[in-house]
N, C-alpha and C. Protein backbone atom coordinates (compact mmCIF):
# COMPACT_ATOMS: atom_id res chain seq x y z
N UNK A 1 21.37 43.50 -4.84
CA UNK A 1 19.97 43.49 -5.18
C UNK A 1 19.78 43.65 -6.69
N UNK A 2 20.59 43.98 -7.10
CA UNK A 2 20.80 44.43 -8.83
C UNK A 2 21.01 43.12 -9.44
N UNK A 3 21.55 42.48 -9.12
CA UNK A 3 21.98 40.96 -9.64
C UNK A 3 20.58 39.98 -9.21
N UNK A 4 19.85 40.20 -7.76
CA UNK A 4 18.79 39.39 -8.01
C UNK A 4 18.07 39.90 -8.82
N UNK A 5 17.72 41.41 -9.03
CA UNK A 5 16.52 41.64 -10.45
C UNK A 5 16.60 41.08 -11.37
N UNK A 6 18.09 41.20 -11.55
CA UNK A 6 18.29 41.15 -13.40
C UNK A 6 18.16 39.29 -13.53
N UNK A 7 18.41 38.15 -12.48
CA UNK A 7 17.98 37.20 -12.70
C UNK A 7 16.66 36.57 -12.44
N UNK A 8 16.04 37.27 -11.64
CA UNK A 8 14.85 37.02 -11.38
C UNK A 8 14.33 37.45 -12.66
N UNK A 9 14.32 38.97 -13.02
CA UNK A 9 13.59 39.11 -14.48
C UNK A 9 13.80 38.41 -15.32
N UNK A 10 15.01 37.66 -15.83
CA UNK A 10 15.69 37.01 -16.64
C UNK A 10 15.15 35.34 -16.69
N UNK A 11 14.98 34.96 -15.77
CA UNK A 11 14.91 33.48 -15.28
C UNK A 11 13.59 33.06 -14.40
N UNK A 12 13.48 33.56 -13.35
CA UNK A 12 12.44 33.13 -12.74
C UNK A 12 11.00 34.09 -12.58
N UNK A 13 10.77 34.96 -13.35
CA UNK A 13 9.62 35.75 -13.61
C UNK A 13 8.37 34.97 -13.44
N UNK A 14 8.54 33.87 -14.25
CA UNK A 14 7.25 33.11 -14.69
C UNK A 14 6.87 32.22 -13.21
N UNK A 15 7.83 32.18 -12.19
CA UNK A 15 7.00 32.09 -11.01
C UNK A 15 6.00 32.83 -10.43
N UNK A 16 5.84 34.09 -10.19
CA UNK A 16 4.76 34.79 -9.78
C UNK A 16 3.53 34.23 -10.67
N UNK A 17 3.45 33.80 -11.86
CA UNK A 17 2.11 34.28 -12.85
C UNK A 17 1.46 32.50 -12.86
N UNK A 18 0.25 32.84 -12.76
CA UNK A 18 -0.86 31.74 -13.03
C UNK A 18 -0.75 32.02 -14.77
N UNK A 19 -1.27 33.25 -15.24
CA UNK A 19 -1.43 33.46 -16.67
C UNK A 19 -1.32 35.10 -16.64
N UNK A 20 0.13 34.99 -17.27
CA UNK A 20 0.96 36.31 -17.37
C UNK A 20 -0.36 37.25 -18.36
N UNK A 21 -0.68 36.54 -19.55
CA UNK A 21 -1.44 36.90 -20.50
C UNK A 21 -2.97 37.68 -19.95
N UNK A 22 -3.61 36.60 -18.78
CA UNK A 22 -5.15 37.32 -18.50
C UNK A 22 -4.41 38.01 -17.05
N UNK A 23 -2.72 38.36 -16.81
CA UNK A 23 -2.88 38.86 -15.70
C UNK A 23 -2.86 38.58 -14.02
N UNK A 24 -2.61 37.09 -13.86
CA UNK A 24 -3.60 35.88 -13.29
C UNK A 24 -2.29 36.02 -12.37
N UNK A 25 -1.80 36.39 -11.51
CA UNK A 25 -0.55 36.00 -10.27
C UNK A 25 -0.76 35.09 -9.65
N UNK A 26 -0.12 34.16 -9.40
CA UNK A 26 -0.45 33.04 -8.46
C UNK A 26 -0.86 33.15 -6.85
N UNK A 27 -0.77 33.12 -6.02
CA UNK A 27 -1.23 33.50 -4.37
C UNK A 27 -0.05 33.54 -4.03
N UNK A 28 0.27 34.37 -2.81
CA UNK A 28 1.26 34.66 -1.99
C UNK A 28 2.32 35.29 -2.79
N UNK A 29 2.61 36.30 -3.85
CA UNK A 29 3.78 36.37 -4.52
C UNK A 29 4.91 37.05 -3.70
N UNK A 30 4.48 37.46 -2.57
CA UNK A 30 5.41 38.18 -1.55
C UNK A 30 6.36 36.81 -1.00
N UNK A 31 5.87 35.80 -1.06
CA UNK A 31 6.41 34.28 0.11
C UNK A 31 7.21 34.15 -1.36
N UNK A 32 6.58 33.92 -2.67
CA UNK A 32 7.59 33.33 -3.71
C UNK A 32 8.55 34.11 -3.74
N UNK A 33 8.30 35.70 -3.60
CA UNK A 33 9.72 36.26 -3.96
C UNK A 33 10.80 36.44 -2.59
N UNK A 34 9.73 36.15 -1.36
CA UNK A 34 10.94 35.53 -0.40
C UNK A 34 11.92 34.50 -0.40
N UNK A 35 11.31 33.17 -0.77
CA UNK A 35 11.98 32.41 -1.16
C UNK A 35 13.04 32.09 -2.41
N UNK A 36 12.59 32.88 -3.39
CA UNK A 36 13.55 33.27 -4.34
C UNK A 36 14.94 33.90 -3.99
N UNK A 37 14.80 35.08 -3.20
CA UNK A 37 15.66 35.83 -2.63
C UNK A 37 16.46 35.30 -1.60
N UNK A 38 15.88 34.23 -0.92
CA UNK A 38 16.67 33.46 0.13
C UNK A 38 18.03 32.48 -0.49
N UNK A 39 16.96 31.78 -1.24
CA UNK A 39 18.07 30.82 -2.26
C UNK A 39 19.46 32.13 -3.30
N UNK A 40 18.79 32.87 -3.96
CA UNK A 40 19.67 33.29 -4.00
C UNK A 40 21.42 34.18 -3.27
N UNK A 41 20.74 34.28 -2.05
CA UNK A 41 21.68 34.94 -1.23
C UNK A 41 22.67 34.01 -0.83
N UNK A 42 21.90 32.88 -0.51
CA UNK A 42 22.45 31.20 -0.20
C UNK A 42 23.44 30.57 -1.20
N UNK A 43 22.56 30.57 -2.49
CA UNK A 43 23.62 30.65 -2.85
C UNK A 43 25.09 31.40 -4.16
N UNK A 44 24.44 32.20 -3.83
CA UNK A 44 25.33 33.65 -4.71
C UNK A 44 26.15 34.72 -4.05
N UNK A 45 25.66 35.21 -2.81
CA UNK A 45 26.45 36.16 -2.06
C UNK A 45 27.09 35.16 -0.70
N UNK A 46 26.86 34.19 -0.24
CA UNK A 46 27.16 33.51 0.81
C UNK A 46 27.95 32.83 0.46
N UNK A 47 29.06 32.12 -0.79
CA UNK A 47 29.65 31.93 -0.66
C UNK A 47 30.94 31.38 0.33
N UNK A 48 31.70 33.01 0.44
CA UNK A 48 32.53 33.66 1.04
C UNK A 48 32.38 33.66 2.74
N UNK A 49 31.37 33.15 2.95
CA UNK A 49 31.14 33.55 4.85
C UNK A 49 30.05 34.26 4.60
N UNK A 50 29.16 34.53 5.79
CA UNK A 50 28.30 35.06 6.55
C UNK A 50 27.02 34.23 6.58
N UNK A 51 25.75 34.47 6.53
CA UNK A 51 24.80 33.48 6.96
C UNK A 51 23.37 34.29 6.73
N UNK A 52 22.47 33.48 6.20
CA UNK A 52 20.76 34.05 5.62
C UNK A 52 19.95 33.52 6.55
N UNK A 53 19.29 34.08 6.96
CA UNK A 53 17.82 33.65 7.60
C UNK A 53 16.68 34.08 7.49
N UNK A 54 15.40 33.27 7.33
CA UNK A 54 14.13 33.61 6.81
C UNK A 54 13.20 33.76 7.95
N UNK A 55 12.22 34.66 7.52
CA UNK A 55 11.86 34.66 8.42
C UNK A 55 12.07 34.73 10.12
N UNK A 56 13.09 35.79 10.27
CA UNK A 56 12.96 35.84 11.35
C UNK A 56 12.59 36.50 12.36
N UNK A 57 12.36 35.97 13.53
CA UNK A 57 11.37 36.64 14.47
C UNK A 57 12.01 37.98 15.03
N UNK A 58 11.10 39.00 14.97
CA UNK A 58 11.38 40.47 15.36
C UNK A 58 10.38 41.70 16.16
N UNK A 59 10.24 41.02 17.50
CA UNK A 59 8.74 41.65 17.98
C UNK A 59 7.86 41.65 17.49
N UNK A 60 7.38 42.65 16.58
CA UNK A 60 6.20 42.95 15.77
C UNK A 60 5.68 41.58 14.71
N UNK A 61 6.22 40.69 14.59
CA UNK A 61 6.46 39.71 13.37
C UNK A 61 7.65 39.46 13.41
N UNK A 62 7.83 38.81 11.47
CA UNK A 62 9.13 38.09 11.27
C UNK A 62 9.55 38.97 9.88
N UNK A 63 10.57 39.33 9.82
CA UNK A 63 11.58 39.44 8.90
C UNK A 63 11.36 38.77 8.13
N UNK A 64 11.18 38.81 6.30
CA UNK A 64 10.78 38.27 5.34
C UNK A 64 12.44 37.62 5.54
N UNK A 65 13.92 38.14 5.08
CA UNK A 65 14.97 37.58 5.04
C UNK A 65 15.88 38.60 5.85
N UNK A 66 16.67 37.88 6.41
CA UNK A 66 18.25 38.51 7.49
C UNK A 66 19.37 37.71 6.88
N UNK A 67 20.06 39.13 6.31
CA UNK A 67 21.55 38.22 5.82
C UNK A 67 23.06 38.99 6.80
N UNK A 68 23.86 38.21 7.22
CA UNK A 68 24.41 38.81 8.13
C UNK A 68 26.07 38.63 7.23
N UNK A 69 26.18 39.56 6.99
CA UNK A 69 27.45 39.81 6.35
C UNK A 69 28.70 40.58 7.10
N UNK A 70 29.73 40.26 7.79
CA UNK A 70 30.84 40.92 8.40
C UNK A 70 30.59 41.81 9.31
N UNK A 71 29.75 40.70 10.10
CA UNK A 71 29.12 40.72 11.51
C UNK A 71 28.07 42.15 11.45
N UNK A 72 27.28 42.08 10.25
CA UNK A 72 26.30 43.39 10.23
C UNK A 72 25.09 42.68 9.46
N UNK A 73 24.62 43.02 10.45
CA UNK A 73 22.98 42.33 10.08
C UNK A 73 21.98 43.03 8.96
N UNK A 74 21.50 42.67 8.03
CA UNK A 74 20.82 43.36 6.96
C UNK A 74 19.32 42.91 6.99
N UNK A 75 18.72 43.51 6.77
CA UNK A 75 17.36 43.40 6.79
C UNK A 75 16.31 43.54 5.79
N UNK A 76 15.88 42.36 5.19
CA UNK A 76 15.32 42.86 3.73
C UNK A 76 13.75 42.76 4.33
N UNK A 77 12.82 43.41 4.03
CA UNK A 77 11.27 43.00 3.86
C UNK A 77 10.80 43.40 2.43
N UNK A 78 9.90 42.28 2.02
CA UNK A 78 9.60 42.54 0.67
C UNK A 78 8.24 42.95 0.70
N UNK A 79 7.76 43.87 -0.15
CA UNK A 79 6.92 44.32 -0.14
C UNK A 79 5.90 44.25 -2.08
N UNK A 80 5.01 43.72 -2.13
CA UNK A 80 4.38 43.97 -3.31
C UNK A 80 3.63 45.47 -3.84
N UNK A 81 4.46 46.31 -4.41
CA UNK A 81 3.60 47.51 -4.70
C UNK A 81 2.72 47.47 -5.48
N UNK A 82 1.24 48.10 -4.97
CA UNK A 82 -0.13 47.90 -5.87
C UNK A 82 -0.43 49.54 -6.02
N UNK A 83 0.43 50.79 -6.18
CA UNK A 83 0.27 52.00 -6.34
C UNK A 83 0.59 52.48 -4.99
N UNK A 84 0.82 52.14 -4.24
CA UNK A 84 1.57 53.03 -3.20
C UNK A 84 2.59 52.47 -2.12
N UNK A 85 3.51 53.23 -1.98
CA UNK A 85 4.99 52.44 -1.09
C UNK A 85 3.88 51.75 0.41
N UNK A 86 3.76 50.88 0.59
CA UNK A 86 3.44 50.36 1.87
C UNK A 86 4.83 49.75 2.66
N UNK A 87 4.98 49.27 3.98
CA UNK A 87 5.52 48.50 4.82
C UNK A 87 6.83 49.69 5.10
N UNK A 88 7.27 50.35 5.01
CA UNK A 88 7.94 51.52 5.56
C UNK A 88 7.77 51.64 7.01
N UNK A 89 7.00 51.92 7.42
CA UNK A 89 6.74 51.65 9.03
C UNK A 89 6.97 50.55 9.43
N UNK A 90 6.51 48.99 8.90
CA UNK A 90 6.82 48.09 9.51
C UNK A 90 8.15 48.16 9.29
N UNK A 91 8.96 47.86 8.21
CA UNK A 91 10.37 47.80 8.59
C UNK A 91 11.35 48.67 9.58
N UNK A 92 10.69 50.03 9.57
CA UNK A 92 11.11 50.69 10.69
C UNK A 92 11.20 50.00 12.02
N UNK A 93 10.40 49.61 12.45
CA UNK A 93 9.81 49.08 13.91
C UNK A 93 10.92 47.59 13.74
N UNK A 94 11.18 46.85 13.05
CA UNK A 94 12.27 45.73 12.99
C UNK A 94 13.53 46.04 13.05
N UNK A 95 13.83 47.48 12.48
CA UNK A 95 15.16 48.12 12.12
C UNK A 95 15.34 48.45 13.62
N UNK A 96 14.08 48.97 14.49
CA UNK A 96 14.42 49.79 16.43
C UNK A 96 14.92 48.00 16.68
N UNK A 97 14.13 47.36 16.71
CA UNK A 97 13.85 45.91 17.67
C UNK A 97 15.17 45.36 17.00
N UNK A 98 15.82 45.53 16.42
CA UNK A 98 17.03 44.90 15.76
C UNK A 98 18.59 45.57 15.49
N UNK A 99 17.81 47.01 16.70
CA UNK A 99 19.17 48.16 16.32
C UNK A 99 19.86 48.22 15.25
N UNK A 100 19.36 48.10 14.40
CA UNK A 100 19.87 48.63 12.82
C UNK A 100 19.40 49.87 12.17
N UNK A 101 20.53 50.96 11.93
CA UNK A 101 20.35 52.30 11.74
C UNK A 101 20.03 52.66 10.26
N UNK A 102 20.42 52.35 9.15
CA UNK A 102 20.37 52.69 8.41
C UNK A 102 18.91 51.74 7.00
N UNK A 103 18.33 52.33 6.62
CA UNK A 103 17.71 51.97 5.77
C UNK A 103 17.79 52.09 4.16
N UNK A 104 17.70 51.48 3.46
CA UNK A 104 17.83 51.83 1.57
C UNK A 104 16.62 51.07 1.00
N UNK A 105 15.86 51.76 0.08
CA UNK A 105 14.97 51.36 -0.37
C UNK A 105 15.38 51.01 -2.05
N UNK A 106 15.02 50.04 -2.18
CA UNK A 106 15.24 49.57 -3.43
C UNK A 106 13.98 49.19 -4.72
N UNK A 107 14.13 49.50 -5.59
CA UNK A 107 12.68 49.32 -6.66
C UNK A 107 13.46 47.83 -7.13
């Protein structure tokens, strides 16, 4: 996740912004930085074996991205912070429906 920041900050920033200057984000920046994150996993950590999927379906909804690395399923949901941690609960409820124990929150 350290390697997508530092290229996303680096390189693809100027996707989110209509006009960085008045402030101006374009719509949906949660879907752009899904898709950002997809391609990158695709193709930067996948290499080697294992397999990404978007969006996928998980009772409650869908999983922004699932990357399954040495047969262990990972679970990213992205979340846009506007002053307070939101989607914590939802990812919980994907983590039961997907028996995956452990969680890490990342800035």
């Amino acid at each position: 996740m350290t390697e997508f920041k530092r290229a996303l900050e680096s390189r693809a920033v100027g996707n989110f912004w209509l006009s960085r200057k008045a402030g101006r984000l374009r719509g949906r920046p949660e879907e752009i930085a899904q898709g950002l994150l997809f391609l990158f996993f695709k193709g930067v950590l996948l290499r080697d074996g294992g397999f990404v999927l978007r969006e996928l379906e998980s009772g409650i909804g869908y999983v922004d991205v699932s990357i399954a690395l040495s047969r262990v399923l990972h679970l990213v949901e992205m979340k846009g912070l506007r002053g307070r941690l939101e989607g914590v609960a939802q990812i919980a409820v994907y983590m039961e429906q997907e028996a995956t124990r452990r969680m890490a929150r990342r800035d």
